[in-house]
PDB file of N, CA and C in Angstrom:
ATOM      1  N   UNK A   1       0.846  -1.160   0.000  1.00  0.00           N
ATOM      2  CA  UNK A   1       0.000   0.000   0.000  1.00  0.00           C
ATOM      3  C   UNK A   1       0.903   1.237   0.000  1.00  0.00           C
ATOM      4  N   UNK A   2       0.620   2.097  -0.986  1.00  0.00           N
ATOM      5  CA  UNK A   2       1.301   3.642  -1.295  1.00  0.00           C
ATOM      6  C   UNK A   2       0.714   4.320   0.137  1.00  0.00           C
ATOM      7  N   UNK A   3       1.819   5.940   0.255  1.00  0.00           N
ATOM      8  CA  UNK A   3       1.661   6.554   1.004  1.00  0.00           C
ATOM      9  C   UNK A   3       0.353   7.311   0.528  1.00  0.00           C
ATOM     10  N   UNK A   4       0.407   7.736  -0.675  1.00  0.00           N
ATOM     11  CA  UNK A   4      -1.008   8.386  -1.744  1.00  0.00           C
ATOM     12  C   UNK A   4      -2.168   8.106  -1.352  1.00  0.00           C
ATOM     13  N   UNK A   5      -2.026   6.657  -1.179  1.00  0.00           N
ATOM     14  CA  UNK A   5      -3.524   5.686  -1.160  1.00  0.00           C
ATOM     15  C   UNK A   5      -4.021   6.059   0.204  1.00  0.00           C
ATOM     16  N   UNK A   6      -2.850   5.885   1.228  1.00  0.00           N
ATOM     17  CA  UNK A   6      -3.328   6.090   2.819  1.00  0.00           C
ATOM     18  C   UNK A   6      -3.812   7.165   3.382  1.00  0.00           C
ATOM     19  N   UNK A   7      -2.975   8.198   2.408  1.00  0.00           N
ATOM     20  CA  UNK A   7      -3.688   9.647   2.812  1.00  0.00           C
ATOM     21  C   UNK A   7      -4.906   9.929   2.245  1.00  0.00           C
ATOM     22  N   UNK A   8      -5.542   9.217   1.490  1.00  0.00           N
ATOM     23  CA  UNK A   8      -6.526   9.337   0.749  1.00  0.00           C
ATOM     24  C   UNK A   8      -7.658   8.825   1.524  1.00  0.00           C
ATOM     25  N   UNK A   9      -7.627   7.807   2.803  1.00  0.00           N
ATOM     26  CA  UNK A   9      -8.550   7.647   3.497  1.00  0.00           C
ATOM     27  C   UNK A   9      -8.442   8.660   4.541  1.00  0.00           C
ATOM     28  N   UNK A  10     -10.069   8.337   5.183  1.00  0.00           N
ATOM     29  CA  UNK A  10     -10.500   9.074   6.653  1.00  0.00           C
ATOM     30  C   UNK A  10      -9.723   8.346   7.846  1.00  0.00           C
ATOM     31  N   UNK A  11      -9.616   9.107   8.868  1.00  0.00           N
ATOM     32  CA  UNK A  11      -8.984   8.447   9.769  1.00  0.00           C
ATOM     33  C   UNK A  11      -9.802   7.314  10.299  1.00  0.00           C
ATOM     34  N   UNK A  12     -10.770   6.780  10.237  1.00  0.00           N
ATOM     35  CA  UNK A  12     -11.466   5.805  10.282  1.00  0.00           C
ATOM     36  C   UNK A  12     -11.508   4.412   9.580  1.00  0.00           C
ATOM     37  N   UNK A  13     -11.353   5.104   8.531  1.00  0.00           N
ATOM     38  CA  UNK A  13     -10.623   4.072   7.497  1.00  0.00           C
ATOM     39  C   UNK A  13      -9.127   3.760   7.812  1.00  0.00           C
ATOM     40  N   UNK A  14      -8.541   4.030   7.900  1.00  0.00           N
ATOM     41  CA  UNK A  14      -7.136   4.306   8.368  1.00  0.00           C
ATOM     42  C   UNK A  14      -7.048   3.165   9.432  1.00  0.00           C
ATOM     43  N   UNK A  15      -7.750   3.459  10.623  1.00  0.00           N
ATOM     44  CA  UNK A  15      -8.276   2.706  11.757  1.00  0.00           C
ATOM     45  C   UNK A  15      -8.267   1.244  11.635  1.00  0.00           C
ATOM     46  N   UNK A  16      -9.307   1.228  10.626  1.00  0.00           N
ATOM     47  CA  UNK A  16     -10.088  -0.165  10.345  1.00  0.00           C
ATOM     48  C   UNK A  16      -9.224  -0.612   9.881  1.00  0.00           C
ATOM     49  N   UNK A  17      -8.090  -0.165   8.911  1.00  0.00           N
ATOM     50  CA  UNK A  17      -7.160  -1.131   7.641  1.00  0.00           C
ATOM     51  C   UNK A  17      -6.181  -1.429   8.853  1.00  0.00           C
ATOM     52  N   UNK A  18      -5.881  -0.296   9.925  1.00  0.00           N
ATOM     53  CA  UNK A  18      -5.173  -0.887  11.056  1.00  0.00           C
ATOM     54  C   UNK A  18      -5.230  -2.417  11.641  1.00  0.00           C
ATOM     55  N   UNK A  19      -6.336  -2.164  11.951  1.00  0.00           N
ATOM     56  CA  UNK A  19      -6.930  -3.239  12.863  1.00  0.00           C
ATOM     57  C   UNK A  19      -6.455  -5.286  11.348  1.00  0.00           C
ATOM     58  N   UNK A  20      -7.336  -4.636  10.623  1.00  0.00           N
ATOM     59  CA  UNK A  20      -7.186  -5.587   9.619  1.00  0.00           C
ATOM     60  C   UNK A  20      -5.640  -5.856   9.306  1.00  0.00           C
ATOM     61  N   UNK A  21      -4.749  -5.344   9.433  1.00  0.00           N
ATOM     62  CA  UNK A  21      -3.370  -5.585   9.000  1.00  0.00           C
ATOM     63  C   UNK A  21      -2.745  -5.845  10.130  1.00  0.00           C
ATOM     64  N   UNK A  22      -3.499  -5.712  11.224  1.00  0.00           N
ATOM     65  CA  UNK A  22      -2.295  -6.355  12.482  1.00  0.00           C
ATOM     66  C   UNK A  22      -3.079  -7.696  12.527  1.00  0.00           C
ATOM     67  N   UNK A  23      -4.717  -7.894  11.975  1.00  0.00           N
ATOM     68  CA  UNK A  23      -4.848  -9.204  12.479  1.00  0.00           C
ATOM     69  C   UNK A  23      -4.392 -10.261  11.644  1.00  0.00           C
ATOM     70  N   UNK A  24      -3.835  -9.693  10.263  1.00  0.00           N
ATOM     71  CA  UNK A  24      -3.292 -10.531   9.362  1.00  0.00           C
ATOM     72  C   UNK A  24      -1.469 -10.941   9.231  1.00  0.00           C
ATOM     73  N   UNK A  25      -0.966  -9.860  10.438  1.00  0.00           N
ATOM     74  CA  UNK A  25       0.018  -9.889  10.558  1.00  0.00           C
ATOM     75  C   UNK A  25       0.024 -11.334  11.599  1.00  0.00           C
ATOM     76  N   UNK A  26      -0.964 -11.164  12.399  1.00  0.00           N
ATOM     77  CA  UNK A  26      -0.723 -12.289  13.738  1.00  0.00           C
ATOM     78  C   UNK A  26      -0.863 -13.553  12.819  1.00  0.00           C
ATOM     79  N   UNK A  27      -1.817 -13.812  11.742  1.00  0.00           N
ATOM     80  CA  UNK A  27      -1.748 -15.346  11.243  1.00  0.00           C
ATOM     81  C   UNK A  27      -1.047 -15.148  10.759  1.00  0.00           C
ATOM     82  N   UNK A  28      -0.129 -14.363   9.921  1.00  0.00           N
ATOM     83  CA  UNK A  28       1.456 -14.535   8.996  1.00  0.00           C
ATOM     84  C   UNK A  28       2.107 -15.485  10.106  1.00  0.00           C
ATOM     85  N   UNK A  29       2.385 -14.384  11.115  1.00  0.00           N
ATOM     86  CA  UNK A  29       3.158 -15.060  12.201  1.00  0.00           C
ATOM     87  C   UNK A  29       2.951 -16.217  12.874  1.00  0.00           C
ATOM     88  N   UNK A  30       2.088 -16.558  12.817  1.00  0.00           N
ATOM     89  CA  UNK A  30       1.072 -17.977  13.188  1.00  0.00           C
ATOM     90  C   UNK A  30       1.817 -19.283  12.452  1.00  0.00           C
ATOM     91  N   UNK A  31       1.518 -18.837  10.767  1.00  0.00           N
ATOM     92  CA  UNK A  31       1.855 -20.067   9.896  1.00  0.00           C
ATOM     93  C   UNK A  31       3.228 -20.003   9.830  1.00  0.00           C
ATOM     94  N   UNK A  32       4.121 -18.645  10.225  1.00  0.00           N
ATOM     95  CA  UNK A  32       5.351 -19.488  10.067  1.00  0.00           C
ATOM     96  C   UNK A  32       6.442 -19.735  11.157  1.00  0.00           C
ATOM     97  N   UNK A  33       5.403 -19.689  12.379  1.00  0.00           N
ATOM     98  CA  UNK A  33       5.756 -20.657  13.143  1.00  0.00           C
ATOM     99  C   UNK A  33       5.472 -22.199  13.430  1.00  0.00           C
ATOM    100  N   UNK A  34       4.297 -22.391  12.676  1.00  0.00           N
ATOM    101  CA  UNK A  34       4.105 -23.662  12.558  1.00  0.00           C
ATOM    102  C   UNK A  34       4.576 -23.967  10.838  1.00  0.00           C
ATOM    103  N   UNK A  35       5.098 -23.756  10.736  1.00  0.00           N
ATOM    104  CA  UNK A  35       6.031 -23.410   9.137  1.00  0.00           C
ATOM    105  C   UNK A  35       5.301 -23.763   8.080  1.00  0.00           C
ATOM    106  N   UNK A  36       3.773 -23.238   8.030  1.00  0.00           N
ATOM    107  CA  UNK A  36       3.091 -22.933   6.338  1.00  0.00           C
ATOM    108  C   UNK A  36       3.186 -22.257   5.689  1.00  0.00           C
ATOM    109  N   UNK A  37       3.788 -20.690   6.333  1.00  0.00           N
ATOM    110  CA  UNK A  37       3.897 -19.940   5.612  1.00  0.00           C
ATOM    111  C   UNK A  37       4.725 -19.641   4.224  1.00  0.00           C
ATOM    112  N   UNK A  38       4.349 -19.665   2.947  1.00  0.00           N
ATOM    113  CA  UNK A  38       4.981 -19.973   1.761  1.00  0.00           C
ATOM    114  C   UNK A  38       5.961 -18.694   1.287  1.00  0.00           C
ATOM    115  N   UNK A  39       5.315 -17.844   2.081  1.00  0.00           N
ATOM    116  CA  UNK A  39       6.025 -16.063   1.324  1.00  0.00           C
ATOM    117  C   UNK A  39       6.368 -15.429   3.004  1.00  0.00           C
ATOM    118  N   UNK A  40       7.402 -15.925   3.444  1.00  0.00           N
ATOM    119  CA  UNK A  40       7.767 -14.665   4.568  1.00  0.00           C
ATOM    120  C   UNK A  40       8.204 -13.551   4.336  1.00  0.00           C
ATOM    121  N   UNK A  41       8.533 -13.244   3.122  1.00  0.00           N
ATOM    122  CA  UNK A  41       8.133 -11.749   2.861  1.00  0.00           C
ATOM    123  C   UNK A  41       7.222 -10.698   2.634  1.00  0.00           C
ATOM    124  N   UNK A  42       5.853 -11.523   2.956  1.00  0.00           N
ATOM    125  CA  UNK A  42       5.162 -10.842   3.293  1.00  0.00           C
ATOM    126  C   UNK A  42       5.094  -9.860   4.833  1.00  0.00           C
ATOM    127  N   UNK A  43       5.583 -10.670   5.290  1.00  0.00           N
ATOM    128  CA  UNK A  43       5.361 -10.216   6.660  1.00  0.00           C
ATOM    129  C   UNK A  43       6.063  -8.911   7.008  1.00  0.00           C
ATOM    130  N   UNK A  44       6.977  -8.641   6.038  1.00  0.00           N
ATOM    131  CA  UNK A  44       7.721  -7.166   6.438  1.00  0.00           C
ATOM    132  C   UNK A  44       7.158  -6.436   5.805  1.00  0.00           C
ATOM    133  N   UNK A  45       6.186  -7.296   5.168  1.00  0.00           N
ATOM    134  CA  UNK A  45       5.516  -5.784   4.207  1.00  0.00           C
ATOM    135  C   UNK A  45       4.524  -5.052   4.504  1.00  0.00           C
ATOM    136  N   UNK A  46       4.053  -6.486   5.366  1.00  0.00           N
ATOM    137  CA  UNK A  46       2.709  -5.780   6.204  1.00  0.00           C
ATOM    138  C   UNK A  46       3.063  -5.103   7.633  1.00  0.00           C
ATOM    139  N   UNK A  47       4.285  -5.467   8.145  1.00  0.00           N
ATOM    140  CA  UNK A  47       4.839  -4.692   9.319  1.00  0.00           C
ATOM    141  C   UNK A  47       4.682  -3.239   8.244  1.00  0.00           C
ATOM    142  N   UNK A  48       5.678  -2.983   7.437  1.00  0.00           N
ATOM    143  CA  UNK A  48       5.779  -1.580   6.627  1.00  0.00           C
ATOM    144  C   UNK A  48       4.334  -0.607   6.459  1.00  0.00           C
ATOM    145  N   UNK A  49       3.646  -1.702   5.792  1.00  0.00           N
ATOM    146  CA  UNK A  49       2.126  -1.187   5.797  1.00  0.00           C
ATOM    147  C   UNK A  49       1.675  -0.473   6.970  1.00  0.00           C
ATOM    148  N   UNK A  50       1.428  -1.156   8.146  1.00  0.00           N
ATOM    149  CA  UNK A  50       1.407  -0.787   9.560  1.00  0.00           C
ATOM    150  C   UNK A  50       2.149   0.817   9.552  1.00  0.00           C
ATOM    151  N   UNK A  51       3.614   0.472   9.538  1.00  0.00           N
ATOM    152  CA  UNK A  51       3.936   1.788   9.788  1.00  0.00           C
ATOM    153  C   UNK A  51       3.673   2.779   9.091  1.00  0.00           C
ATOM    154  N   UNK A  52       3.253   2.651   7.918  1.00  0.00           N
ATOM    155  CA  UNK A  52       2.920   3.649   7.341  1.00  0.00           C
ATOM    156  C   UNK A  52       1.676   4.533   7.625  1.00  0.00           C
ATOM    157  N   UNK A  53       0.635   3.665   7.776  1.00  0.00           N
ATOM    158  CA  UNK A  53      -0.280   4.059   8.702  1.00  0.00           C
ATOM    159  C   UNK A  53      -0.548   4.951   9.585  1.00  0.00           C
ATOM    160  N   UNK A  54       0.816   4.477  10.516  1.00  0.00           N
ATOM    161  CA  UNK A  54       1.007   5.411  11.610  1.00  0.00           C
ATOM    162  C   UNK A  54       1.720   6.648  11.840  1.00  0.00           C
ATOM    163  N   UNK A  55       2.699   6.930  10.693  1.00  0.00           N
ATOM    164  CA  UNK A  55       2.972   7.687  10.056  1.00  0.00           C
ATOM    165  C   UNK A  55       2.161   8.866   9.810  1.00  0.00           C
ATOM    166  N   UNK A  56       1.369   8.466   8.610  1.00  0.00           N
ATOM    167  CA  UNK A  56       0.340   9.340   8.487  1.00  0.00           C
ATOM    168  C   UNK A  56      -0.648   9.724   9.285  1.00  0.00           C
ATOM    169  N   UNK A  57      -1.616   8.854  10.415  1.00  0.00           N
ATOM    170  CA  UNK A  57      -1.680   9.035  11.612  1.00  0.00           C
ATOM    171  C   UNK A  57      -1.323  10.175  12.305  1.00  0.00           C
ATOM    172  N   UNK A  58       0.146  10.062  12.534  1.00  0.00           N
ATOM    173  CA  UNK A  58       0.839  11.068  12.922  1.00  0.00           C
ATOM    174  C   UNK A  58       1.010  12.417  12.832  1.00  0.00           C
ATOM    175  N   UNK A  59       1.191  12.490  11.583  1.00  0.00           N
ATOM    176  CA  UNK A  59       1.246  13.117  10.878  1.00  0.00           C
ATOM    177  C   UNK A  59       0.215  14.271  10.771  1.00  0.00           C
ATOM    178  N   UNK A  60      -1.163  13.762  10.697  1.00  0.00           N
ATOM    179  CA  UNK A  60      -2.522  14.026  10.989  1.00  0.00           C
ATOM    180  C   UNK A  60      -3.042  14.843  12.328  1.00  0.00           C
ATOM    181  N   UNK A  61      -1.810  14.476  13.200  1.00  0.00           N
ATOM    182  CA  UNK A  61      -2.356  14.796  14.312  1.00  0.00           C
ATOM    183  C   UNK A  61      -1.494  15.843  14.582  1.00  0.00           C
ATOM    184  N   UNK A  62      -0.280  16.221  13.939  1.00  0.00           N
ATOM    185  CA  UNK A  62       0.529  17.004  14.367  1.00  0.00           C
ATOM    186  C   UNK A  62      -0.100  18.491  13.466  1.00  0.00           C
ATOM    187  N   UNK A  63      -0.451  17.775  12.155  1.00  0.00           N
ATOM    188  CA  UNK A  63      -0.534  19.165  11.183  1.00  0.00           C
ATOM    189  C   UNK A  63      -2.074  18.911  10.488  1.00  0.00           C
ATOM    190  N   UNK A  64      -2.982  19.241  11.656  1.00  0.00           N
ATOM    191  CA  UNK A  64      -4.448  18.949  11.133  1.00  0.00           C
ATOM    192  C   UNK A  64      -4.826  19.733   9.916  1.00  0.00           C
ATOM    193  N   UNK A  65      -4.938  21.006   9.916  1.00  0.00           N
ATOM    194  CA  UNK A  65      -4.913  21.998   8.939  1.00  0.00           C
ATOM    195  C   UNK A  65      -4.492  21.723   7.675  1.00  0.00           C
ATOM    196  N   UNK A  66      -3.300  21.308   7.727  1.00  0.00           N
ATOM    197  CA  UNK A  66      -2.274  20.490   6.397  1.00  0.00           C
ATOM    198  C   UNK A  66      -3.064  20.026   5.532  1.00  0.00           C
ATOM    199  N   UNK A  67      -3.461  18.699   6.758  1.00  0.00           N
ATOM    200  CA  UNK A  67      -4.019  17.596   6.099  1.00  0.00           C
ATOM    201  C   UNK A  67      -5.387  17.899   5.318  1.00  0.00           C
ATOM    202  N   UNK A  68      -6.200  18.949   5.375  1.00  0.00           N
ATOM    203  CA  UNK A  68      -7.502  19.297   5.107  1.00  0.00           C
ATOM    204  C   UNK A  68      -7.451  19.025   3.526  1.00  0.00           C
ATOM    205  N   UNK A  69      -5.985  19.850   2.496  1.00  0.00           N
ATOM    206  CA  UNK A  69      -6.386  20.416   1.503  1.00  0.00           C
ATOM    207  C   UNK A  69      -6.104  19.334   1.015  1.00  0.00           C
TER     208      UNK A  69
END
């Protein structure tokens, strides 16, 4: 997921894709500890995803005004 795309949601949305990407992070981590997981490179991507998130998040909260236009 682009930084473009993330700023493009509401912080609600933002929220929700949160929630959804840490719970998909926990079964990444799940299967490859019980070693199904076929692509462990996913898993840094969705850590990345995450941060990006929070980033913008951040970001949001520091420079509300900014973020309007």
């Amino acid at each position: 997921m682009k930084v473009e795309d993330i700023r493009t949601l509401s912080q609600d949305e933002m929220r929700q894709k949160l929630t959804d990407l840490r719970k998909e992070l926990f079964n990444l981590r799940f299967q490859h500890g019980i070693g199904q997981l076929e692509n462990p490179r996913k898993i840094k991507l969705i850590q990345k995803d995450i941060a990006r998130i929070f980033t913008v998040l951040g970001e949001m909260a520091r420079n509300p005004k900014q973020m309007d236009n």
